[in-house]
PDB file of N, CA and C in Angstrom:
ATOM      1  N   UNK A   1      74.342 131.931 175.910  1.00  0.00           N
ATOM      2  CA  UNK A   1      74.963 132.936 175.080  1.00  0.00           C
ATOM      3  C   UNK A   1      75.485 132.305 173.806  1.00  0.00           C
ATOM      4  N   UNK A   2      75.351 133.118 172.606  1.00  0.00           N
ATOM      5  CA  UNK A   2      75.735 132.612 171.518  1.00  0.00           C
ATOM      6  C   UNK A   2      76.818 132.872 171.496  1.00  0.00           C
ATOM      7  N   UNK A   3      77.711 131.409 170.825  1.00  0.00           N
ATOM      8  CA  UNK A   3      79.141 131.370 170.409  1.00  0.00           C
ATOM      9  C   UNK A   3      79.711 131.869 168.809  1.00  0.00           C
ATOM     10  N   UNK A   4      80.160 132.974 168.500  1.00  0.00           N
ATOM     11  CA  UNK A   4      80.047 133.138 167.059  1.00  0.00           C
ATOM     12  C   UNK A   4      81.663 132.334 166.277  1.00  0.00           C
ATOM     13  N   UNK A   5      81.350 132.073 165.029  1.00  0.00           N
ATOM     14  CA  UNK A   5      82.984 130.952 164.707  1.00  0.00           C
ATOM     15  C   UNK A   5      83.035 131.679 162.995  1.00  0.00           C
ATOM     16  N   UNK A   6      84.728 132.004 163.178  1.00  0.00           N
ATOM     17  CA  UNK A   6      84.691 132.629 161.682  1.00  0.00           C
ATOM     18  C   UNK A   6      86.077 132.312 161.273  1.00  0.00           C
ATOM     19  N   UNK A   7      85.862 132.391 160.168  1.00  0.00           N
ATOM     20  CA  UNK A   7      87.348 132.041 159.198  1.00  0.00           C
ATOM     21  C   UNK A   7      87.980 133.157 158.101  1.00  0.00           C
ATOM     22  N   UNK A   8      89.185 133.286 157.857  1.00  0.00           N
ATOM     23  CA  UNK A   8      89.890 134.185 156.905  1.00  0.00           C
ATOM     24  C   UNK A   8      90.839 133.594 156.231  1.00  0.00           C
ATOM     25  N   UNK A   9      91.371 133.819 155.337  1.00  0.00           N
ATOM     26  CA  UNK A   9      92.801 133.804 155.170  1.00  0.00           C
ATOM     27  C   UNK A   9      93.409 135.086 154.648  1.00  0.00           C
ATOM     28  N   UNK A  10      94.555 135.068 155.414  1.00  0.00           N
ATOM     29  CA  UNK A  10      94.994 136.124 155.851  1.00  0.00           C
ATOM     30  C   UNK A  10      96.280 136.437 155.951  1.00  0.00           C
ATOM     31  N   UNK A  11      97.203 136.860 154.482  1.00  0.00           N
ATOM     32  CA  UNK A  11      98.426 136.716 154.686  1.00  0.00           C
ATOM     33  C   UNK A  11      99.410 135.604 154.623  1.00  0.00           C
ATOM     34  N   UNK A  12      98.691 134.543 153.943  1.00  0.00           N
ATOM     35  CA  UNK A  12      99.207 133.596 153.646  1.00  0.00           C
ATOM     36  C   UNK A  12      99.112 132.230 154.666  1.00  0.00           C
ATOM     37  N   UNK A  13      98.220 132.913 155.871  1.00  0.00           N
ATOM     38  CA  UNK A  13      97.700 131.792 157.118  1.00  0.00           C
ATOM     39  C   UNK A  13      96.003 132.028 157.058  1.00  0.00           C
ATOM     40  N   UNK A  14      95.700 130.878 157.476  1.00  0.00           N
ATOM     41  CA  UNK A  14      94.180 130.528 157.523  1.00  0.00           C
ATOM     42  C   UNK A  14      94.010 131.059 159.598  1.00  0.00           C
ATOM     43  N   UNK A  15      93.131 131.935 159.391  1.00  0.00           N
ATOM     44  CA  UNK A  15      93.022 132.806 160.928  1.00  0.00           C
ATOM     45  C   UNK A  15      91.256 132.522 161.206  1.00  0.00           C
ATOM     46  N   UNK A  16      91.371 131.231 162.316  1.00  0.00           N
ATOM     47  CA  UNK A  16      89.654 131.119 162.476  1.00  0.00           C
ATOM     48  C   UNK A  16      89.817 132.030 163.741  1.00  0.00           C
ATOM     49  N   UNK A  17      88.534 132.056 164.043  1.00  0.00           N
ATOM     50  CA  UNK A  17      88.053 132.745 165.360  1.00  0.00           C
ATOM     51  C   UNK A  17      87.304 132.366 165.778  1.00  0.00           C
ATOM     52  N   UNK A  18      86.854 132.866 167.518  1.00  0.00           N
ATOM     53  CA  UNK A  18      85.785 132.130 167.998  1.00  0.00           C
ATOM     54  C   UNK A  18      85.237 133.422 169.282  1.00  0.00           C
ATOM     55  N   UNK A  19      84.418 133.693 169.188  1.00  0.00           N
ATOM     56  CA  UNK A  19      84.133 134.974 169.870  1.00  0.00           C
ATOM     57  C   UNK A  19      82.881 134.785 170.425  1.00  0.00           C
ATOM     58  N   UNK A  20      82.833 135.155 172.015  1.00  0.00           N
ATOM     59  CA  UNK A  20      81.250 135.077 172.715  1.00  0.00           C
ATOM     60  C   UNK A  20      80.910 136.553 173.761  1.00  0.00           C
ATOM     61  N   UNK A  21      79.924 136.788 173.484  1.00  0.00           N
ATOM     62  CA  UNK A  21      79.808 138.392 174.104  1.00  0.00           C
ATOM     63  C   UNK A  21      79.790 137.866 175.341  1.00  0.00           C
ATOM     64  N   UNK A  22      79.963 138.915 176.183  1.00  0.00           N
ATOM     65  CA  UNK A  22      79.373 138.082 177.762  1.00  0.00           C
ATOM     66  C   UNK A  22      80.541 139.174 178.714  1.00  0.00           C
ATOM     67  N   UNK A  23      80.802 138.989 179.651  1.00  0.00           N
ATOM     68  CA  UNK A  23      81.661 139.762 180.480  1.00  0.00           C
ATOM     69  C   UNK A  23      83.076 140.077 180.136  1.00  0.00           C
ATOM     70  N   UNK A  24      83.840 139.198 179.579  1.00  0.00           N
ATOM     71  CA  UNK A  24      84.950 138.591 179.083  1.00  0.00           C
ATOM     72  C   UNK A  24      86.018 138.551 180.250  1.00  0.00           C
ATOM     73  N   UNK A  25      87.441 138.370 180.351  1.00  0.00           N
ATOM     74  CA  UNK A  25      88.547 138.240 181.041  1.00  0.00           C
ATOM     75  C   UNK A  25      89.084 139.510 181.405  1.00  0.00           C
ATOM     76  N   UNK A  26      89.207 139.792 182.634  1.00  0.00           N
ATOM     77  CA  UNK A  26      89.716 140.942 183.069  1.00  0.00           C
ATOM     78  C   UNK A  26      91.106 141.008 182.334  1.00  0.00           C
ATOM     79  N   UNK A  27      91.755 141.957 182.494  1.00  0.00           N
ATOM     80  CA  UNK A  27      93.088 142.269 181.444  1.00  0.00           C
ATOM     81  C   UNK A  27      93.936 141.665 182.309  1.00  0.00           C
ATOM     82  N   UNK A  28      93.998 141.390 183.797  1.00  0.00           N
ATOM     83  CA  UNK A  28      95.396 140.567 184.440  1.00  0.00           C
ATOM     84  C   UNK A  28      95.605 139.420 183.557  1.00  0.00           C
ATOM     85  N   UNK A  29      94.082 138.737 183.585  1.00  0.00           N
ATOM     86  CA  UNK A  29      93.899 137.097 182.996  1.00  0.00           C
ATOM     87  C   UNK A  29      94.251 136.992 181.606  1.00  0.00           C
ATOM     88  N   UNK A  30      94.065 137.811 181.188  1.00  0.00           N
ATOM     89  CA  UNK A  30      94.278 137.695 179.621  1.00  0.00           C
ATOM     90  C   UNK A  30      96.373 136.804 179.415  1.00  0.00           C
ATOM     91  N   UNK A  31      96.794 137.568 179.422  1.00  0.00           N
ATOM     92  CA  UNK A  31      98.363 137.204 179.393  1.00  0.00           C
ATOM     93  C   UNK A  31      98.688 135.474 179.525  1.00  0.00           C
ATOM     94  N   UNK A  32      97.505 134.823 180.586  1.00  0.00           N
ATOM     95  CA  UNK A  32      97.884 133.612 181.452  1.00  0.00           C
ATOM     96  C   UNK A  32      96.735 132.974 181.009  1.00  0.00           C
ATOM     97  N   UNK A  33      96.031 132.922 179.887  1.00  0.00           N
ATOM     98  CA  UNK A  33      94.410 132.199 180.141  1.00  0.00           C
ATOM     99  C   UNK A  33      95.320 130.986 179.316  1.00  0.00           C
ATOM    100  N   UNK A  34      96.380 131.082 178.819  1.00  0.00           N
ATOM    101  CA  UNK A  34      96.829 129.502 178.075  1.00  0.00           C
ATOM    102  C   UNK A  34      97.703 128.881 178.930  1.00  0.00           C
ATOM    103  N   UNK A  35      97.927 129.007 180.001  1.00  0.00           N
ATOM    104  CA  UNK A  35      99.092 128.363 180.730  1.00  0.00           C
ATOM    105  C   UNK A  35      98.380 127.251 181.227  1.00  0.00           C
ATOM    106  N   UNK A  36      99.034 126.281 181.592  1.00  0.00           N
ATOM    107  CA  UNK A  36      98.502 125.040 182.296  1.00  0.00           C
ATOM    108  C   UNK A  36      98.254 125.251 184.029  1.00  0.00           C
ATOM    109  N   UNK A  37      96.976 124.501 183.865  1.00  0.00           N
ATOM    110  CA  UNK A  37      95.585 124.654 185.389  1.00  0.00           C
ATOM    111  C   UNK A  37      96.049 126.121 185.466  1.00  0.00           C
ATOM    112  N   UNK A  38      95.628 127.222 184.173  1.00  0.00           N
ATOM    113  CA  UNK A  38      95.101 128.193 185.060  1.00  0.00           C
ATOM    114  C   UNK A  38      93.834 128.897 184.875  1.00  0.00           C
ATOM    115  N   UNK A  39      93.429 129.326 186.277  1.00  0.00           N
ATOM    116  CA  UNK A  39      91.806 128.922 186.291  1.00  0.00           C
ATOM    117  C   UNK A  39      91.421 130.948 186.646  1.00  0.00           C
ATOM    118  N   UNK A  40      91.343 131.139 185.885  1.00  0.00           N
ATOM    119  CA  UNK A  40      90.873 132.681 186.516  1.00  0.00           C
ATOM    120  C   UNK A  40      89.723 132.661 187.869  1.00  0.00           C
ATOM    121  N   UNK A  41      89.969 133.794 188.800  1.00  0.00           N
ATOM    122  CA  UNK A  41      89.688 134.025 190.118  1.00  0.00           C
ATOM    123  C   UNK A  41      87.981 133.645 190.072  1.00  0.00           C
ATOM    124  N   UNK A  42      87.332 134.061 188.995  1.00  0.00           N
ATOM    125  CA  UNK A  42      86.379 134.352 188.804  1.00  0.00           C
ATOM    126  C   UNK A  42      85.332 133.046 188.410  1.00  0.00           C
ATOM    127  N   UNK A  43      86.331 132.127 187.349  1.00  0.00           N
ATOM    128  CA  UNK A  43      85.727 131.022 186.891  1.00  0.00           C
ATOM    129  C   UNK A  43      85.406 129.932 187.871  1.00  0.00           C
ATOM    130  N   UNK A  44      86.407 129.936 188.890  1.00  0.00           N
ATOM    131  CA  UNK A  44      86.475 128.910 189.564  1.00  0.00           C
ATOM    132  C   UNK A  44      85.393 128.916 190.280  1.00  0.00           C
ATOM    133  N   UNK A  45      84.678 129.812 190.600  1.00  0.00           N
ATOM    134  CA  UNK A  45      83.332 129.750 191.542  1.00  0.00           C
ATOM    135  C   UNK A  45      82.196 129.133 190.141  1.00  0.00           C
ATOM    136  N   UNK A  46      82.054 129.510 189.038  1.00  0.00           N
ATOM    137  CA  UNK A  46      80.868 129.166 188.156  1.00  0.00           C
ATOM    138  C   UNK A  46      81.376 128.397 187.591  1.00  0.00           C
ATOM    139  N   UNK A  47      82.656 127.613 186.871  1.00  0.00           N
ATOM    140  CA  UNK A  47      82.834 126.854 185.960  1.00  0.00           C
ATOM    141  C   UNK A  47      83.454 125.632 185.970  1.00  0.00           C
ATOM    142  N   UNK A  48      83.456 124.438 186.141  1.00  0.00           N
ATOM    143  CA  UNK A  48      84.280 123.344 186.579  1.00  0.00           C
ATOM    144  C   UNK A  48      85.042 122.870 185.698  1.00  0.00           C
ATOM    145  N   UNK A  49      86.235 122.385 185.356  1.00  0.00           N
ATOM    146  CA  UNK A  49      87.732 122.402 185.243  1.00  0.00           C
ATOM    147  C   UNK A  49      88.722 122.188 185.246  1.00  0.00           C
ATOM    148  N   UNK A  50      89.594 121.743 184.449  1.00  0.00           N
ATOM    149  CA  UNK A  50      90.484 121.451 185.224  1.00  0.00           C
ATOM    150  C   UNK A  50      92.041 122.730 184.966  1.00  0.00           C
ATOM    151  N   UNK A  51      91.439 123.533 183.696  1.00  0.00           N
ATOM    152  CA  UNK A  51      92.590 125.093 183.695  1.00  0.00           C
ATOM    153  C   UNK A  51      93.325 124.411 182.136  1.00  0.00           C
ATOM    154  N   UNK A  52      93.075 122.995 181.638  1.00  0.00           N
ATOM    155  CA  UNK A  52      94.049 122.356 180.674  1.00  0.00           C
ATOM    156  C   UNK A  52      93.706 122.404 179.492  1.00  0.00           C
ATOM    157  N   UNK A  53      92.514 122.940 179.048  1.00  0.00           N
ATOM    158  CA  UNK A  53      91.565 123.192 177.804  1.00  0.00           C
ATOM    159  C   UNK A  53      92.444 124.024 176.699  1.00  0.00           C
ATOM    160  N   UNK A  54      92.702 125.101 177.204  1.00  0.00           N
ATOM    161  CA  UNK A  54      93.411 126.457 176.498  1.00  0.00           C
ATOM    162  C   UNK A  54      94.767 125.912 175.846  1.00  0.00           C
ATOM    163  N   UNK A  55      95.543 125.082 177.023  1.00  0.00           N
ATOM    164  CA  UNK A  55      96.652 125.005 177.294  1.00  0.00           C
ATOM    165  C   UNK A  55      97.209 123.402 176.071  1.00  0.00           C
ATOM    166  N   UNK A  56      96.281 123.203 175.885  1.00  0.00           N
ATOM    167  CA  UNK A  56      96.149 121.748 174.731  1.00  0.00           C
ATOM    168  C   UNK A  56      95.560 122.454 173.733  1.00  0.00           C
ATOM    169  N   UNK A  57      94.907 123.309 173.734  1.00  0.00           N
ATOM    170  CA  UNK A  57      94.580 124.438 172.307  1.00  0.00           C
ATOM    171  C   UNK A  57      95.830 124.949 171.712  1.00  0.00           C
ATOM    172  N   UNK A  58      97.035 125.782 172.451  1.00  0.00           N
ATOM    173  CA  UNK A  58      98.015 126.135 172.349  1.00  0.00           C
ATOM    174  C   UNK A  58      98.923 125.349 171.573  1.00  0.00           C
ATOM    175  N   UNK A  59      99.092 124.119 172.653  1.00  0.00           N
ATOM    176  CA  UNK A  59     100.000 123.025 171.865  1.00  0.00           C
ATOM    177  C   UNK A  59      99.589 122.429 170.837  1.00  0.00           C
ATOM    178  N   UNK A  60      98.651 122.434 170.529  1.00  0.00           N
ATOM    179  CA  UNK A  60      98.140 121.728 169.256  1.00  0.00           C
ATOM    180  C   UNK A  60      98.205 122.603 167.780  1.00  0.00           C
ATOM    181  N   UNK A  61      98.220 123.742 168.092  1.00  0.00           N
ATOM    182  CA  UNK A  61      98.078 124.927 167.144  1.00  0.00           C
ATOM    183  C   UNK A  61     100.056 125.119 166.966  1.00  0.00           C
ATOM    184  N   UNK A  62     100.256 125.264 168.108  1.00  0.00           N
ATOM    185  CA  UNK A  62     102.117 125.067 167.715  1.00  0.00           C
ATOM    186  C   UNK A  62     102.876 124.018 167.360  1.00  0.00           C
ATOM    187  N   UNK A  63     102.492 123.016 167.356  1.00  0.00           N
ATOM    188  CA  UNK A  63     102.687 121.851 166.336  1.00  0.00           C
ATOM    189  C   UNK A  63     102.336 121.502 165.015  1.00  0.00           C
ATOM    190  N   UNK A  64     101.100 122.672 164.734  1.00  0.00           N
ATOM    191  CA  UNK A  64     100.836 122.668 163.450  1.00  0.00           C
ATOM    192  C   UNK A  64     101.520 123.716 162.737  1.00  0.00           C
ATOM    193  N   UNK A  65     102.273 124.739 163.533  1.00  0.00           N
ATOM    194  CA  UNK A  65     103.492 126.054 163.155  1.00  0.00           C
ATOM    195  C   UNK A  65     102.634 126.957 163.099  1.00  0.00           C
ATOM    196  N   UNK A  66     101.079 127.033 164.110  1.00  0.00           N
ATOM    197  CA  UNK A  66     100.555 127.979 163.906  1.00  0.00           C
ATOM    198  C   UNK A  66     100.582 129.046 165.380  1.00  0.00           C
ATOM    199  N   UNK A  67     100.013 130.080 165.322  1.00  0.00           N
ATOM    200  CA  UNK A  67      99.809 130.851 166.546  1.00  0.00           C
ATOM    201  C   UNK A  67      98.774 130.821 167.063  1.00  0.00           C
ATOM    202  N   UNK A  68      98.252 131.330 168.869  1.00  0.00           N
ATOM    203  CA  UNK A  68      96.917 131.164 169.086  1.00  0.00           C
ATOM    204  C   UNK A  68      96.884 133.014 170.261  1.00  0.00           C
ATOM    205  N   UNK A  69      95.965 133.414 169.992  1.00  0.00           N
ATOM    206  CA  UNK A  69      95.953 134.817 171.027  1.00  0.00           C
ATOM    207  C   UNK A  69      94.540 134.895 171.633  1.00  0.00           C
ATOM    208  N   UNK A  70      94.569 135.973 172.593  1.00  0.00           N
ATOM    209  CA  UNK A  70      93.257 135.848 172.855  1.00  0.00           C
ATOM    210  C   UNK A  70      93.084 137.140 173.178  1.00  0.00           C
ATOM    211  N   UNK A  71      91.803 137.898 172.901  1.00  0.00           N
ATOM    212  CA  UNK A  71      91.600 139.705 172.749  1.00  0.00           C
ATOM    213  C   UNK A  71      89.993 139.334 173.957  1.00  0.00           C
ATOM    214  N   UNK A  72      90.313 140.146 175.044  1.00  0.00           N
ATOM    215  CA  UNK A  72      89.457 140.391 175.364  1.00  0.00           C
ATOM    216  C   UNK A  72      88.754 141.800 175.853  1.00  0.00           C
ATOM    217  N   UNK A  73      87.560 142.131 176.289  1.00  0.00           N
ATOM    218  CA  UNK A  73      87.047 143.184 176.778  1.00  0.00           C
ATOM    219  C   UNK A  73      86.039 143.291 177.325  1.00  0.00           C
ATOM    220  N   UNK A  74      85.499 144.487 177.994  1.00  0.00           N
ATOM    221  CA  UNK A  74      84.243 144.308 178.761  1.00  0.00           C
ATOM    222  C   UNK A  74      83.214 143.453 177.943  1.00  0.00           C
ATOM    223  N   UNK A  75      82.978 144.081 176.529  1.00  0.00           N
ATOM    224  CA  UNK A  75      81.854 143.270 175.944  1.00  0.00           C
ATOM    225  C   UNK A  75      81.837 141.631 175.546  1.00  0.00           C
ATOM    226  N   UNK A  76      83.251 141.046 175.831  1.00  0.00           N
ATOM    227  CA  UNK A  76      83.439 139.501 175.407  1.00  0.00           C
ATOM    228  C   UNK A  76      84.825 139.056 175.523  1.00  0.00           C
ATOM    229  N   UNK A  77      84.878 138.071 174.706  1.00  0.00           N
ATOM    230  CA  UNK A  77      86.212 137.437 174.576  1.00  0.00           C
ATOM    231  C   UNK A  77      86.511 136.802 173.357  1.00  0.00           C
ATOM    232  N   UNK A  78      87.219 136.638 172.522  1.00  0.00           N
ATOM    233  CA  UNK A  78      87.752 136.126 170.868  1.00  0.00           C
ATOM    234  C   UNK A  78      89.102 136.055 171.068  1.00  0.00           C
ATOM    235  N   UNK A  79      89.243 134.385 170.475  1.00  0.00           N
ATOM    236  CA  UNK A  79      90.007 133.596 170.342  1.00  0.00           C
ATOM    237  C   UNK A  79      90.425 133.363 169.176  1.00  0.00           C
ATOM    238  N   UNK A  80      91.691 133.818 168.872  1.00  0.00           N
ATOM    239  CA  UNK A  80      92.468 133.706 167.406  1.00  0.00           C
ATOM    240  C   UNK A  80      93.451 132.761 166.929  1.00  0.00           C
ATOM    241  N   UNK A  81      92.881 131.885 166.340  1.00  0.00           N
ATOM    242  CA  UNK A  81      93.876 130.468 165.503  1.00  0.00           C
ATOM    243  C   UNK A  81      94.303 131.046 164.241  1.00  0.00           C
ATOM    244  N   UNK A  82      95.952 131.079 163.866  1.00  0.00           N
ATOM    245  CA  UNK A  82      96.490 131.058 162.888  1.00  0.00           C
ATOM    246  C   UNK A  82      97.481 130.479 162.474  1.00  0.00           C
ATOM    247  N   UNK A  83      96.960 129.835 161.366  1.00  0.00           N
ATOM    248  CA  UNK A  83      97.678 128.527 161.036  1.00  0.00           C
ATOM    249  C   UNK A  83      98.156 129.152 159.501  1.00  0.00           C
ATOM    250  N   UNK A  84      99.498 128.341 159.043  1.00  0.00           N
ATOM    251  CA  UNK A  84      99.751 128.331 157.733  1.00  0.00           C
ATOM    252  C   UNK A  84      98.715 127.847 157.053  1.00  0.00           C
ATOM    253  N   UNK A  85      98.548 128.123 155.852  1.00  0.00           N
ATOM    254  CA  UNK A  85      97.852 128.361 154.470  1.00  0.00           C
ATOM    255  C   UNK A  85      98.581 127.835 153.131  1.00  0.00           C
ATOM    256  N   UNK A  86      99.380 126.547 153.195  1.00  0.00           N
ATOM    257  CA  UNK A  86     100.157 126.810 152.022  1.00  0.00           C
ATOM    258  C   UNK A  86      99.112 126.612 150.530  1.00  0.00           C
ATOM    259  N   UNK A  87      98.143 126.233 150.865  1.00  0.00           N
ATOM    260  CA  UNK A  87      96.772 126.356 149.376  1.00  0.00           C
ATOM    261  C   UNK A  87      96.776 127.544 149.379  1.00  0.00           C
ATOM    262  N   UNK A  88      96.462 128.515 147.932  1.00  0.00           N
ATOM    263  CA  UNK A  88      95.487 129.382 147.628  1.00  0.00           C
ATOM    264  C   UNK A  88      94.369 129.155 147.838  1.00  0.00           C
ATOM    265  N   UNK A  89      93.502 129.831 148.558  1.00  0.00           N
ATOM    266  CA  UNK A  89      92.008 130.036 148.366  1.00  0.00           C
ATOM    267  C   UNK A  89      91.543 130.724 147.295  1.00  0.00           C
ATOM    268  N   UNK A  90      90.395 130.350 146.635  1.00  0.00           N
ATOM    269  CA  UNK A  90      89.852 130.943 146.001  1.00  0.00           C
ATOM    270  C   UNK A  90      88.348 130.858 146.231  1.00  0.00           C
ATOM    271  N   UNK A  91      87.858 132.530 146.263  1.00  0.00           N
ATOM    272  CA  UNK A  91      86.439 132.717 146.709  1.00  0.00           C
ATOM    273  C   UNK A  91      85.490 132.458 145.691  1.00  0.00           C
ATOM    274  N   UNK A  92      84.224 131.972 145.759  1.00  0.00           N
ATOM    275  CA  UNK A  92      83.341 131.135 144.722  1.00  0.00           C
ATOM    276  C   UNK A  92      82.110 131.604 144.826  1.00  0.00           C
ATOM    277  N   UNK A  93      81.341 132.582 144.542  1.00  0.00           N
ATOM    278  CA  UNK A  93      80.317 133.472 144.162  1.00  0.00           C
ATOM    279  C   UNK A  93      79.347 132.851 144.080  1.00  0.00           C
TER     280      UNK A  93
END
């Protein structure tokens, strides 16, 4: 399955994303997919692991003073990094 990866800025923070179609996270999992070793009911039979991936995504993004969320639904799952922006961007035609 293709992994799609995108960038904005947005409000004065730089907001990448990372989004893959596929089944995505039931809505219990969603709330807990960043906590440390946690392994949804589902993954643990197909995916090997150790639950600490998300959970070092998190901390790394809050040390940089940024935020991290995650939107899921039947059709997938997207992962939202937002970090301060203190550059202007400017778009180049």
């Amino acid at each position: 399955m293709p992994i799609h990866l995108g960038a904005t800025c947005r409000d004065g923070a730089a907001e990448l994303n990372r989004s893959r179609r596929g089944s995505g996270h039931r809505p219990q999992d969603v709330p807990h997919v960043f906590e440390r070793f946690y392994r949804a009911e589902e993954q643990t039979r197909r995916v090997k692991g150790s639950g600490l991936g998300l959970a070092i995504v998190k901390g790394f993004v809050q040390l940089c003073g940024g935020t991290v969320r995650a939107e899921s639904s039947p059709a997938g799952t997207r992962f939202i990094i937002s970090l301060p922006a203190p550059v202007v961007w400017e778009e180049r035609v």
